[in-house]
Protein backbone atom coordinates (compact mmCIF):
# COMPACT_ATOMS: atom_id res chain seq x y z
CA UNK A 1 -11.02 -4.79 4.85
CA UNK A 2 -9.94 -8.56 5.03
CA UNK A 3 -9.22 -10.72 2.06
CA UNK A 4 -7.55 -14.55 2.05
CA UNK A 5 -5.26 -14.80 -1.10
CA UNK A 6 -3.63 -18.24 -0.75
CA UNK A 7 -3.88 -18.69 2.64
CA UNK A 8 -3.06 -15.84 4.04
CA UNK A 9 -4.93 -13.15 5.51
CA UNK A 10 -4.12 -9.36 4.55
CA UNK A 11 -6.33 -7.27 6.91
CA UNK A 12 -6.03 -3.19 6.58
CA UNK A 13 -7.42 -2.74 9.76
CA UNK A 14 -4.50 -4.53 11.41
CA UNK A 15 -1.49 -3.77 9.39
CA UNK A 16 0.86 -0.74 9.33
CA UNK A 17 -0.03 1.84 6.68
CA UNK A 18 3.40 2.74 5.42
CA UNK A 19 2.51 5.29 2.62
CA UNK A 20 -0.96 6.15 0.42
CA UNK A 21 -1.76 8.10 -2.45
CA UNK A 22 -1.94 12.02 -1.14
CA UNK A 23 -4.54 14.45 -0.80
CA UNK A 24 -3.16 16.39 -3.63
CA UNK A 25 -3.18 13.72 -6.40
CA UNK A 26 -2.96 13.80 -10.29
CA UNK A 27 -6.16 13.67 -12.32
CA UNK A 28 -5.12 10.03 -13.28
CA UNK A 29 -5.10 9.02 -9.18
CA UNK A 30 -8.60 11.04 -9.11
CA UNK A 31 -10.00 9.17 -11.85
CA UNK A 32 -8.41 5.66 -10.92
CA UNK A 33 -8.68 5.78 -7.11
CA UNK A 34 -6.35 5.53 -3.88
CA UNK A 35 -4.08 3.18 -3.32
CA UNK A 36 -2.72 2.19 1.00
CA UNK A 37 0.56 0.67 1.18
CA UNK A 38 0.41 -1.63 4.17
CA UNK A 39 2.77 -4.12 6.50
CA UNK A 40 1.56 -6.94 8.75
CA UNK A 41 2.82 -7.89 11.77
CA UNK A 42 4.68 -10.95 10.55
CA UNK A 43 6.68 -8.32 7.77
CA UNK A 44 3.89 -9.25 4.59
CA UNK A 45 3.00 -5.92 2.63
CA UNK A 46 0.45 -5.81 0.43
CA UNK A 47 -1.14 -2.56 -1.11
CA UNK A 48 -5.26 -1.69 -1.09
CA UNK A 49 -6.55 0.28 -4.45
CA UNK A 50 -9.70 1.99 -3.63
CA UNK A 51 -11.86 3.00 -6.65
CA UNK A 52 -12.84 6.57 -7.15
CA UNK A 53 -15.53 7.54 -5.12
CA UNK A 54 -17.82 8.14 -8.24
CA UNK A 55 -17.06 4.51 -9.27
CA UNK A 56 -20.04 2.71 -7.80
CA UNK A 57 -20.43 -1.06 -6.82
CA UNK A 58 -16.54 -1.93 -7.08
CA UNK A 59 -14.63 -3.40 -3.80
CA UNK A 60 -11.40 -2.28 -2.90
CA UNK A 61 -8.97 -4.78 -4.22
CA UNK A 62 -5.67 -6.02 -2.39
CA UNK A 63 -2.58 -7.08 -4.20
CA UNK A 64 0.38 -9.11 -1.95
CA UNK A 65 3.70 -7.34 -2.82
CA UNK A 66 7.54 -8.62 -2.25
CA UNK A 67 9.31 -6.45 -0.52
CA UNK A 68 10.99 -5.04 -3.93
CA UNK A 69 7.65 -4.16 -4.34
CA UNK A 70 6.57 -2.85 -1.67
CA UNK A 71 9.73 -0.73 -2.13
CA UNK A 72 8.82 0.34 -5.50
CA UNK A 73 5.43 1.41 -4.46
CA UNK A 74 6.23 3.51 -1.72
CA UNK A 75 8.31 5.73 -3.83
CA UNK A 76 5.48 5.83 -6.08
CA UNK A 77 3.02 7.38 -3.63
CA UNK A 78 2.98 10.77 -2.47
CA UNK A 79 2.19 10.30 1.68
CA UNK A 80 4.60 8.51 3.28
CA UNK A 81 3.54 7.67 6.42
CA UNK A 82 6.93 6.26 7.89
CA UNK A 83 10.37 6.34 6.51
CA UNK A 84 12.26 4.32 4.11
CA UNK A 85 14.05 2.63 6.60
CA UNK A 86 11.15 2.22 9.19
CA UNK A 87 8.60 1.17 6.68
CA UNK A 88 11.10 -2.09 5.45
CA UNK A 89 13.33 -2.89 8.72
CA UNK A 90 14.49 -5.80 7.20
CA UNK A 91 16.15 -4.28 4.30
CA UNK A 92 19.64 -2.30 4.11
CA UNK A 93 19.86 0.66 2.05
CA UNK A 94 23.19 2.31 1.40
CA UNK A 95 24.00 5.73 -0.06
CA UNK A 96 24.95 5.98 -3.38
């Protein structure tokens, strides 16, 4: 999917999928849909939310993130696809 949101152009089919919702979700994430955390090349994210399948005639919707974010939403979902660090190489994390 490609969508322009002020200019710019978030395209799933060319950005990184860092994390998504899992194949063993809540009944909440069943009922509401999936949702694709993704990075472009140029270091955007942006996440995709997919209705349920049931749910018929609604488009998937993407949502530009900042990076804190971005960050906040990959802890949220259950399949990370990458690790912290890889998934935001620009940040540094330190231990706690």
């Amino acid at each position: 999917m490609k969508k322009a949101i002020d200019g710019v152009i978030f395209d799933t089919e060319k950005a990184i999928v860092l994390a998504r919702t899992g194949d063993n979700v809540s009944a909440y994430d069943q009922l509401s849909g999936r949702t694709t955390l993704y990075r472009t090349a140029k270091g955007s994210y942006f996440k995709c939310r997919e209705a349920a399948a049931f749910s018929e005639g609604s488009t998937p919707e993407i949502t530009p993130l900042s990076v804190e974010e971005a960050v906040s939403e990959f802890n949220k979902l259950s399949l990370k696809l990458l690790d912290l660090e890889e998934a935001f190489p620009d940040m540094e994390f330190r231990e706690a």
